[in-house]
N, C-alpha and C. Protein backbone atom coordinates (compact mmCIF):
# COMPACT_ATOMS: atom_id res chain seq x y z
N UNK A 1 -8.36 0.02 10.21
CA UNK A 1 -7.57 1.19 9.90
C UNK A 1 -8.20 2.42 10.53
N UNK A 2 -7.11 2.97 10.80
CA UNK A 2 -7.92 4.81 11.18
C UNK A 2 -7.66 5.48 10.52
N UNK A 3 -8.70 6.59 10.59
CA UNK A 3 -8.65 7.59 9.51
C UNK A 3 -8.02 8.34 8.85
N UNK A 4 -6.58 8.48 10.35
CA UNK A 4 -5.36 8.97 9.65
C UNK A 4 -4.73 8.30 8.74
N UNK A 5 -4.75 7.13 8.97
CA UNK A 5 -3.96 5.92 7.85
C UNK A 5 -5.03 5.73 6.71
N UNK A 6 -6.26 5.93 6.50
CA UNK A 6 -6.70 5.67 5.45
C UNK A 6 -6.40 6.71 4.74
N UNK A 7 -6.56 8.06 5.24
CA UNK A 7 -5.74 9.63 4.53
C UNK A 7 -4.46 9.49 3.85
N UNK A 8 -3.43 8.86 4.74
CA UNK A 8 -2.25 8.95 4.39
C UNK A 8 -2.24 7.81 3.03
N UNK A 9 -3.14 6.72 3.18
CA UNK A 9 -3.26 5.68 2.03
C UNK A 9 -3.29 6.54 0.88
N UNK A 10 -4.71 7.39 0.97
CA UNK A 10 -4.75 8.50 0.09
C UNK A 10 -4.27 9.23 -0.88
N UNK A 11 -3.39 9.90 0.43
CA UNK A 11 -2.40 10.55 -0.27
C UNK A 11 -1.25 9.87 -1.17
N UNK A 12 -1.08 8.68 -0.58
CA UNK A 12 0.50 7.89 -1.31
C UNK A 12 -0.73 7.75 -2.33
N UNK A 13 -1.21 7.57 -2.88
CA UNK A 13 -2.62 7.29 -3.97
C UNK A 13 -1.91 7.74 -4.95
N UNK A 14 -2.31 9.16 -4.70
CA UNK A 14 -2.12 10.41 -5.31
C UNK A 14 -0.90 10.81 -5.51
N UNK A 15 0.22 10.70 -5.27
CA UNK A 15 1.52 10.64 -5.13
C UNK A 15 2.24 10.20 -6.03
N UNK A 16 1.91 8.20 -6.10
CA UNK A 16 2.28 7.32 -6.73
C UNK A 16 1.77 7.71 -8.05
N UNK A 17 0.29 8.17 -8.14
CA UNK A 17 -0.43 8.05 -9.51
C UNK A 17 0.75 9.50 -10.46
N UNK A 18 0.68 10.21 -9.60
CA UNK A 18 1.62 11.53 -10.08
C UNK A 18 2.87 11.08 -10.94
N UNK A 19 3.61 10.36 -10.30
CA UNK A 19 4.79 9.50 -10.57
C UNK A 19 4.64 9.36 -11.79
N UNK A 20 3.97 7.70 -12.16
CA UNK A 20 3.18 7.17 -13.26
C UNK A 20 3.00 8.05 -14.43
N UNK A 21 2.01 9.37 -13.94
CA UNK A 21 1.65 10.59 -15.02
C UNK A 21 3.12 11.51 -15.24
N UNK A 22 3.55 11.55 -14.73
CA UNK A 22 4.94 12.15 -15.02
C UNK A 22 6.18 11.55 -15.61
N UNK A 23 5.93 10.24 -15.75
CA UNK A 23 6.37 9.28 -16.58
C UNK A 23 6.26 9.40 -17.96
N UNK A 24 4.82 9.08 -18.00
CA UNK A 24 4.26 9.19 -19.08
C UNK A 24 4.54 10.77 -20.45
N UNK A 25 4.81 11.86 -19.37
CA UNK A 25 4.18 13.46 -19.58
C UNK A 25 5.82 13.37 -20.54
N UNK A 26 7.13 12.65 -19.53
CA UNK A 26 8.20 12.76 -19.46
C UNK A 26 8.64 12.08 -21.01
N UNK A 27 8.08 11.12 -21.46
CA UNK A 27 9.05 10.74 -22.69
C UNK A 27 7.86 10.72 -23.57
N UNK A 28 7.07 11.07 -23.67
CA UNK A 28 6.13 12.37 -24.45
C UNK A 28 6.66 13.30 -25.47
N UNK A 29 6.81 13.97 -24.17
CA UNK A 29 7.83 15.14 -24.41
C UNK A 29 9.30 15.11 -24.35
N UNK A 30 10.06 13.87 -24.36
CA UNK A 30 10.73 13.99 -24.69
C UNK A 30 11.94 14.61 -23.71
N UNK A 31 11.75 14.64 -22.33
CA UNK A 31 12.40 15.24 -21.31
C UNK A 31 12.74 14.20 -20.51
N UNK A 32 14.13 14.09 -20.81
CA UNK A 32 14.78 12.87 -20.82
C UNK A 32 15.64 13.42 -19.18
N UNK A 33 15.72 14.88 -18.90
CA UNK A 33 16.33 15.15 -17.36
C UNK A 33 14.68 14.62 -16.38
N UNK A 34 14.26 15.10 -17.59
CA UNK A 34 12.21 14.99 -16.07
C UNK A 34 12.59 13.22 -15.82
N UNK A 35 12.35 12.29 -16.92
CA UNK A 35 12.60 11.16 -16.69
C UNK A 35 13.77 10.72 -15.79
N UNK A 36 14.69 10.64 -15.99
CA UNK A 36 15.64 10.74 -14.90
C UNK A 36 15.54 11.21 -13.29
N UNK A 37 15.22 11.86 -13.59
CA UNK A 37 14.98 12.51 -11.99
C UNK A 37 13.50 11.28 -11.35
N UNK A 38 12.65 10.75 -11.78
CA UNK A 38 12.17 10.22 -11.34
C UNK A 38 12.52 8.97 -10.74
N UNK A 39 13.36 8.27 -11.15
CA UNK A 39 14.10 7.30 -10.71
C UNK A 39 14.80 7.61 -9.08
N UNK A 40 14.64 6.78 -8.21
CA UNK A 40 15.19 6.32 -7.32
C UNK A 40 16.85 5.92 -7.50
N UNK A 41 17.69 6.21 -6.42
CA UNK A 41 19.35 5.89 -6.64
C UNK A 41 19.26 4.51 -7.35
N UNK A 42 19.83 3.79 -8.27
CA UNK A 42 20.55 2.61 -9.09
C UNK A 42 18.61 1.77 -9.23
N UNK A 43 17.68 3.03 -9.71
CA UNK A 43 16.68 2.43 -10.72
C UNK A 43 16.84 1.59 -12.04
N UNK A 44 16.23 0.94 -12.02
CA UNK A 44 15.90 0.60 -13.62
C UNK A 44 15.04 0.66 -14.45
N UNK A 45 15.20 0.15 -15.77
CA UNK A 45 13.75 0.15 -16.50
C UNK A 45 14.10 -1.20 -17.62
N UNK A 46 13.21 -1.72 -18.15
CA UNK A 46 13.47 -2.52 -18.67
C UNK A 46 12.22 -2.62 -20.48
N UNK A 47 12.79 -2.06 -21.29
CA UNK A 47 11.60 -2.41 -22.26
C UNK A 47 12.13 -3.06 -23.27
N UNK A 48 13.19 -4.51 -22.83
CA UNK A 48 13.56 -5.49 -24.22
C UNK A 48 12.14 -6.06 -24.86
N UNK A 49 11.29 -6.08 -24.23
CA UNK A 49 9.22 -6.81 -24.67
C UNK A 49 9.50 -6.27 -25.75
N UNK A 50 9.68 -4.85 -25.91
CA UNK A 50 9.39 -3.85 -27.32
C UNK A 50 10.41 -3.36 -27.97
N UNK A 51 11.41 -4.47 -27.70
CA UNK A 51 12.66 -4.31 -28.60
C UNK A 51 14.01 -3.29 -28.21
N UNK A 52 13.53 -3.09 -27.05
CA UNK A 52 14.68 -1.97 -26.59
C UNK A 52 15.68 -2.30 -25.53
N UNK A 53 16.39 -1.97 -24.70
CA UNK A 53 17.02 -2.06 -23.88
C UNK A 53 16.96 -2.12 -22.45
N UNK A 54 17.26 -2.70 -21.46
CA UNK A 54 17.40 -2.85 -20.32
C UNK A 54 18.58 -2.46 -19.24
N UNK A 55 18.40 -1.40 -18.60
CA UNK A 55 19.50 -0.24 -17.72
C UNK A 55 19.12 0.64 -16.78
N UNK A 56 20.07 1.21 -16.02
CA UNK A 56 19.49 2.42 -15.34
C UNK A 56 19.10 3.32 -16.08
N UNK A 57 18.69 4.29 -15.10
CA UNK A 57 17.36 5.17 -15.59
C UNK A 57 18.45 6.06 -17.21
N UNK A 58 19.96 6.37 -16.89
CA UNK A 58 20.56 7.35 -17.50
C UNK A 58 21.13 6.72 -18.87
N UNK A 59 21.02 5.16 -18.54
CA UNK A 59 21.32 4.24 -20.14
C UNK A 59 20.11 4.56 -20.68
N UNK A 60 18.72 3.84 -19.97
CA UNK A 60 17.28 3.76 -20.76
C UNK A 60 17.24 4.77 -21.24
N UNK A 61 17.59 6.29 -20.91
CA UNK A 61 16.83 7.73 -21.36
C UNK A 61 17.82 7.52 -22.50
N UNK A 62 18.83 7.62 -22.60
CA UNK A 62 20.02 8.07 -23.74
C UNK A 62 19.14 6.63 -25.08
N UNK A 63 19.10 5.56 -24.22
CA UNK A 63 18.37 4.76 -25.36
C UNK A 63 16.62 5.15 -26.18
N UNK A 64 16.26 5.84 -25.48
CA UNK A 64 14.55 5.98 -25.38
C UNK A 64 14.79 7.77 -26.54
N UNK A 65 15.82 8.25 -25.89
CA UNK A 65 15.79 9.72 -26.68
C UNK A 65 16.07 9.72 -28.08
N UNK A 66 17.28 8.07 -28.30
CA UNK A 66 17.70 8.06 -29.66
C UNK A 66 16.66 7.58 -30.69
N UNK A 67 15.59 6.38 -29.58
CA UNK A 67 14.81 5.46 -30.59
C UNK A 67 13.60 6.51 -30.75
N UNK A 68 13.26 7.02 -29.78
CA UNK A 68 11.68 8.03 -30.20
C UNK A 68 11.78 9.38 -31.21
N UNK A 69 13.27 9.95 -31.25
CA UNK A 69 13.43 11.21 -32.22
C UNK A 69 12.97 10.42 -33.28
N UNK A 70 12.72 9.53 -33.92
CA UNK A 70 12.05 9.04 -35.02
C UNK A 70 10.47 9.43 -35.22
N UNK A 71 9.93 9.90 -33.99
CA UNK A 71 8.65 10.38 -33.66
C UNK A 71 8.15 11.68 -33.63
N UNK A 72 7.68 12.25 -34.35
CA UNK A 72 7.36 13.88 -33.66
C UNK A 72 6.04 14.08 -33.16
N UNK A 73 5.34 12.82 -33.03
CA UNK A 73 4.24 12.58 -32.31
C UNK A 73 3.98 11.64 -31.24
N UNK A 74 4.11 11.96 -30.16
CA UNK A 74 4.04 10.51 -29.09
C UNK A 74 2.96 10.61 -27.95
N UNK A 75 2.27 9.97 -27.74
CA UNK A 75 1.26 9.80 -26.73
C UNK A 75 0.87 8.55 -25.73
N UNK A 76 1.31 8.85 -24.82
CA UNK A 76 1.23 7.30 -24.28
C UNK A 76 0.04 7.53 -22.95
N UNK A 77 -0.89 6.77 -23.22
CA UNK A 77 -2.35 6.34 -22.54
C UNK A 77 -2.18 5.12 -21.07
N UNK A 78 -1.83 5.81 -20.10
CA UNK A 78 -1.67 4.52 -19.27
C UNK A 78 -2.62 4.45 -18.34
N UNK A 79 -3.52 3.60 -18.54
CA UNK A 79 -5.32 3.54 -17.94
C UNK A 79 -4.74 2.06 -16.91
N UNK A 80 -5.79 2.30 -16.61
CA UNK A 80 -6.34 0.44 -15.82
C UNK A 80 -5.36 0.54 -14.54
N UNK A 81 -4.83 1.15 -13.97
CA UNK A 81 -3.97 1.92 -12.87
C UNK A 81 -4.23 1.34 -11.58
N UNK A 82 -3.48 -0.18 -11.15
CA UNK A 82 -4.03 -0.99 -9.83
C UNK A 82 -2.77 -0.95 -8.71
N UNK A 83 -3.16 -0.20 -7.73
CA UNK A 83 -1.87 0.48 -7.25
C UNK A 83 -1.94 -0.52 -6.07
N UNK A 84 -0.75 -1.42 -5.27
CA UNK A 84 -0.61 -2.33 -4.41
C UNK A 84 0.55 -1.47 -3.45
N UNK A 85 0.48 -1.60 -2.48
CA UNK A 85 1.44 -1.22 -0.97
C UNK A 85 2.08 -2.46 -0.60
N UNK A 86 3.97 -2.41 -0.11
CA UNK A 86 3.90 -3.22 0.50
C UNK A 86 4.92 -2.94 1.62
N UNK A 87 5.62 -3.33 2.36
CA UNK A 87 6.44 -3.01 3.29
C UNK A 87 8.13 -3.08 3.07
N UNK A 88 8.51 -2.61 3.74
CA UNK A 88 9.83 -2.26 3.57
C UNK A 88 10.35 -2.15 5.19
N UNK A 89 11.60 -2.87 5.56
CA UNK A 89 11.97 -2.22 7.12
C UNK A 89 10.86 -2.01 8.11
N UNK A 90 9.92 -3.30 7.61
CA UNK A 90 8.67 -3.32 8.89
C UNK A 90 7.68 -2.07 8.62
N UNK A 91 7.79 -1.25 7.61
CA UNK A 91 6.77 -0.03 7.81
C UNK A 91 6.00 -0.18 6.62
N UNK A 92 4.19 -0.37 6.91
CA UNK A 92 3.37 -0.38 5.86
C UNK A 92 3.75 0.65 5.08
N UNK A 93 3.61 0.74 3.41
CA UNK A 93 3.57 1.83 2.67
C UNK A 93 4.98 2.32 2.22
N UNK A 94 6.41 1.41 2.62
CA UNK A 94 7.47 2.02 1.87
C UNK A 94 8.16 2.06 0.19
N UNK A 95 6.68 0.94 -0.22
CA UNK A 95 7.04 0.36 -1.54
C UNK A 95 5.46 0.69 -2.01
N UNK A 96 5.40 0.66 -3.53
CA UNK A 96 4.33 0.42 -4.70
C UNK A 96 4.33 -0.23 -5.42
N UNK A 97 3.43 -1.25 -5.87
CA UNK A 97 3.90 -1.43 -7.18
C UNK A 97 2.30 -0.74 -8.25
N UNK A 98 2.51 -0.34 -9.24
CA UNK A 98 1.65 -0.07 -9.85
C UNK A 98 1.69 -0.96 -11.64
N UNK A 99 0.51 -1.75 -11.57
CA UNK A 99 0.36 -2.22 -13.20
C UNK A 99 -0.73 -1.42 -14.06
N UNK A 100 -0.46 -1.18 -15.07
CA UNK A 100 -1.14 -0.37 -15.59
C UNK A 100 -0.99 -0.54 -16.94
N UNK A 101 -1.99 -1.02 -18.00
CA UNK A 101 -2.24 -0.80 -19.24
C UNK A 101 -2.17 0.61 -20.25
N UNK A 102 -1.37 0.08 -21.29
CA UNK A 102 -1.23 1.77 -22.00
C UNK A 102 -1.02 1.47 -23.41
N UNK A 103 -1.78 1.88 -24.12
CA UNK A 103 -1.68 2.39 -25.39
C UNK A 103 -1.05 3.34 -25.81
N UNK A 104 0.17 3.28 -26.85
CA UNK A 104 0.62 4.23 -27.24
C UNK A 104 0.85 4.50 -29.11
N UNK A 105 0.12 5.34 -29.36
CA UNK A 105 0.24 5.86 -30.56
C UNK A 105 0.93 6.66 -30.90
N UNK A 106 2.00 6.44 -31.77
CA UNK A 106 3.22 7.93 -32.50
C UNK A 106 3.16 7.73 -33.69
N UNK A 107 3.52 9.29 -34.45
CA UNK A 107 3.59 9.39 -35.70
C UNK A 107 4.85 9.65 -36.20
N UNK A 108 5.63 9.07 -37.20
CA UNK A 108 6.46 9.49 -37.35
C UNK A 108 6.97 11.13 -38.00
N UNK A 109 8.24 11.59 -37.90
CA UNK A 109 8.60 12.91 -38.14
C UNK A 109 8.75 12.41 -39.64
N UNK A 110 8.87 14.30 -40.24
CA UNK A 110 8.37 13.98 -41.48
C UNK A 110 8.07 13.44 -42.34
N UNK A 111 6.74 13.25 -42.07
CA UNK A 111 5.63 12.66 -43.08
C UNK A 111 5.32 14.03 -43.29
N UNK A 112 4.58 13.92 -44.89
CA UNK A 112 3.89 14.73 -45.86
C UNK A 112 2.37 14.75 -45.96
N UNK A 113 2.09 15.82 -45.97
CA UNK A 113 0.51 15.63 -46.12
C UNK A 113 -0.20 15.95 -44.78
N UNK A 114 -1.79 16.35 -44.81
CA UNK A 114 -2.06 16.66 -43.60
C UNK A 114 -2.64 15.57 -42.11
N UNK A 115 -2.64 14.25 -42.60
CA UNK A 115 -2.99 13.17 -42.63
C UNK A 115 -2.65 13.04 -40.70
N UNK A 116 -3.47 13.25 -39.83
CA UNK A 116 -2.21 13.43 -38.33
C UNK A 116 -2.88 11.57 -37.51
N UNK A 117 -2.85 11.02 -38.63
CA UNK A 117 -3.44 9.20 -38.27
C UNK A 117 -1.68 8.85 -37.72
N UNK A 118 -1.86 8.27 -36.33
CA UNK A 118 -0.18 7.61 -36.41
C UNK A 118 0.05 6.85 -36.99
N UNK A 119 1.39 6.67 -36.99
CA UNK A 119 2.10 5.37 -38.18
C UNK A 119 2.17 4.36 -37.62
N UNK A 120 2.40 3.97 -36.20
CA UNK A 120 2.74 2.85 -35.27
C UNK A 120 2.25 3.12 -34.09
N UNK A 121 1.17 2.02 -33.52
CA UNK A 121 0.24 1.75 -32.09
C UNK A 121 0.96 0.60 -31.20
N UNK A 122 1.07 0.53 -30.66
CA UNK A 122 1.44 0.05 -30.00
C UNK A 122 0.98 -0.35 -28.53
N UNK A 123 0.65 -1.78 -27.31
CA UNK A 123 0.01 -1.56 -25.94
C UNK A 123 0.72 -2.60 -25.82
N UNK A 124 0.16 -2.44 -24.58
CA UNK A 124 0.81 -3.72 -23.18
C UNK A 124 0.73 -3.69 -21.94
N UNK A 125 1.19 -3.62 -21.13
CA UNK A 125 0.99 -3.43 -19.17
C UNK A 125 2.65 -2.98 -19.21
N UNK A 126 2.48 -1.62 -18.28
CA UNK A 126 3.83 -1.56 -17.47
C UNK A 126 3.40 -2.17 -15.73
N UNK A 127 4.63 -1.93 -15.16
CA UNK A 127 4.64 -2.60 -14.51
C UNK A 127 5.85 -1.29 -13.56
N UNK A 128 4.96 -1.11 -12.67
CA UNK A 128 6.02 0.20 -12.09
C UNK A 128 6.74 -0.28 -10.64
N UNK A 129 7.36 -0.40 -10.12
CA UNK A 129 8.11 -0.52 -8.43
C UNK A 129 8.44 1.17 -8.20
N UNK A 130 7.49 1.29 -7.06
CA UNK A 130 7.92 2.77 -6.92
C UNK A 130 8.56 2.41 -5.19
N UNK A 131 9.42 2.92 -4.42
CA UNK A 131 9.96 3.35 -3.23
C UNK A 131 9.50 4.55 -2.89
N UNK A 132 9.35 4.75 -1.72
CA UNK A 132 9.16 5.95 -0.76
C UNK A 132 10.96 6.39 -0.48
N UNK A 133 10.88 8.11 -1.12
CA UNK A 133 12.19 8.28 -0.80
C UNK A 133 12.43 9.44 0.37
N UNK A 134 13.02 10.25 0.64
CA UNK A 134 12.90 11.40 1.14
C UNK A 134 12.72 12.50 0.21
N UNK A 135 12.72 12.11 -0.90
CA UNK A 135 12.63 13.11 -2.01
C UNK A 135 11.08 13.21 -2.26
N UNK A 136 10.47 11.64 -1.63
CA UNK A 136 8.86 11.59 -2.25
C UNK A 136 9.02 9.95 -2.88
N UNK A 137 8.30 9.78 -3.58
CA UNK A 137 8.04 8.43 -4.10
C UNK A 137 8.91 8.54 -5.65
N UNK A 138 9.62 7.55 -5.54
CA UNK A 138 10.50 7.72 -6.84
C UNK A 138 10.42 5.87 -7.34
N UNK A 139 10.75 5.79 -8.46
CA UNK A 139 10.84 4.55 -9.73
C UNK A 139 11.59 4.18 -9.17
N UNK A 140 11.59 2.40 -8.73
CA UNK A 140 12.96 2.01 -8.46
C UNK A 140 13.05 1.07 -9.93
N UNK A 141 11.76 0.65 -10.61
CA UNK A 141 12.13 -0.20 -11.69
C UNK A 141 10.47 0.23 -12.51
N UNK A 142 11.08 0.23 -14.01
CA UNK A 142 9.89 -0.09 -14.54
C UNK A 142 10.32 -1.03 -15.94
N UNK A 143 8.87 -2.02 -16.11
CA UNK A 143 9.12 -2.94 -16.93
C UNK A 143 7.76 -2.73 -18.05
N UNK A 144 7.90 -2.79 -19.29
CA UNK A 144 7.32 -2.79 -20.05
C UNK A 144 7.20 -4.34 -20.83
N UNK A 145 5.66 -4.62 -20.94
CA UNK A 145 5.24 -5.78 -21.44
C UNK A 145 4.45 -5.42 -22.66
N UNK A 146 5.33 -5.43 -23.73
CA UNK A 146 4.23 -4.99 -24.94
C UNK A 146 3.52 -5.71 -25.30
N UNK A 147 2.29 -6.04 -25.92
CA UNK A 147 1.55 -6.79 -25.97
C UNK A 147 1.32 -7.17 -27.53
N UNK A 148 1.18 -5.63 -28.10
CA UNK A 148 0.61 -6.01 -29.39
C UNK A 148 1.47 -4.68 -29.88
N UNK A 149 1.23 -4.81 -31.35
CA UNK A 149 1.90 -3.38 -32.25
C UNK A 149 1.24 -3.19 -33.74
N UNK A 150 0.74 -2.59 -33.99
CA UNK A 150 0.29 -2.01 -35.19
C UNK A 150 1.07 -1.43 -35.68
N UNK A 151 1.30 -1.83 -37.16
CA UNK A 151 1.93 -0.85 -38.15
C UNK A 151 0.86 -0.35 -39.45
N UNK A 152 0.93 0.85 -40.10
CA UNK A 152 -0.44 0.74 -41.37
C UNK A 152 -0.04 -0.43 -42.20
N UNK A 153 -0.50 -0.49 -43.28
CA UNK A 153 -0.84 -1.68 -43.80
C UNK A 153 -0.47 -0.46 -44.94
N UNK A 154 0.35 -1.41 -45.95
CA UNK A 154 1.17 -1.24 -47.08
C UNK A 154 -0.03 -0.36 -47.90
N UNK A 155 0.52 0.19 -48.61
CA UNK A 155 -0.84 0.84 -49.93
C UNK A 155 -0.77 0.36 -50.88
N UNK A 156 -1.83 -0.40 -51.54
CA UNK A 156 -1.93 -1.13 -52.46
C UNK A 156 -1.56 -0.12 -53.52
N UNK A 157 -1.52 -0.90 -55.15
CA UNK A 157 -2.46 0.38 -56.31
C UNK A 157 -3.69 -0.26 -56.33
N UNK A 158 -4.26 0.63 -57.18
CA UNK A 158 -5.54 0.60 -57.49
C UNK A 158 -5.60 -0.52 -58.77
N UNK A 159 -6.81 -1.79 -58.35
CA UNK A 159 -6.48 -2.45 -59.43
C UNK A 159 -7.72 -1.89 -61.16
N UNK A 160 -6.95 -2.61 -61.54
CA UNK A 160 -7.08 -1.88 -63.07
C UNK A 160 -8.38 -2.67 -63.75
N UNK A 161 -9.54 -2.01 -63.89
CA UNK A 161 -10.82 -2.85 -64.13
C UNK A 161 -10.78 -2.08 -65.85
């Protein structure tokens, strides 16, 4: 490789990883146009693993906006970030795929008390297909593999000695 192409590797690096974090930033917060716009023309996403639905980007958001308002706390952790290149129309670098592990902890909306422990954890690997667009690097699919889910654990009473 030359140096220009290891740069430009670089940069799609940095690009792709942006994507990913803007993903993440996007149904967070709850910005269901930010999400959208990241998608590539006739993207998908797919998170039936964790009980939800499978569609383009404008079904998943309308599905993702109804199931998370249950949340007024959401944080999603997407570490372990192994970013692969592959070709498209003969040209190195027109595709990504990125897998990446994420923990996500939310709390539900009103709860009482000052208590800010979430109610439901949740991890797994996504699994991102990003395209090179003219817009920049956009989602053509993402798949969610949940792995595991925590819920708290019931409250006993106190037994009676």
């Amino acid at each position: 490789m030359t140096q220009r192409v290891e740069l430009a590797t670089v940069l799609d690096r940095f690009s792709v990883d942006e994507v990913v974090t803007a993903y993440a930033v996007a149904v967070d917060d709850g910005d269901w146009d930010a999400y959208k716009g990241l998608f590539a023309p006739g993207g998908r996403a797919d998170y039936r693993s964790a009980g939800g639905v499978e569609g383009d980007a404008a079904e998943v958001a309308g599905w993702l906006a109804q199931s998370l308002d249950l949340f007024a706390m959401r944080q999603h952790l997407i570490v372990n970030r192994r970013v692969r290149f592959g070709v498209l129309d003969q040209d190195t670098g027109d595709t990504a795929e990125v897998r990446a592990d994420y923990v996500n902890p939310m709390r539900f909306a009103g709860q009482e008390g000052d208590s800010t422990a979430p109610d439901l954890v949740c991890g797994g690997r996504y699994v991102f297909g990003l395209l090179r667009t003219a817009d920049g690097w956009r989602l053509r699919q993402v798949v969610v593999q949940e792995k595991w889910r925590r819920t708290p654990l019931p409250r006993h009473a106190p037994a009676n000695t």
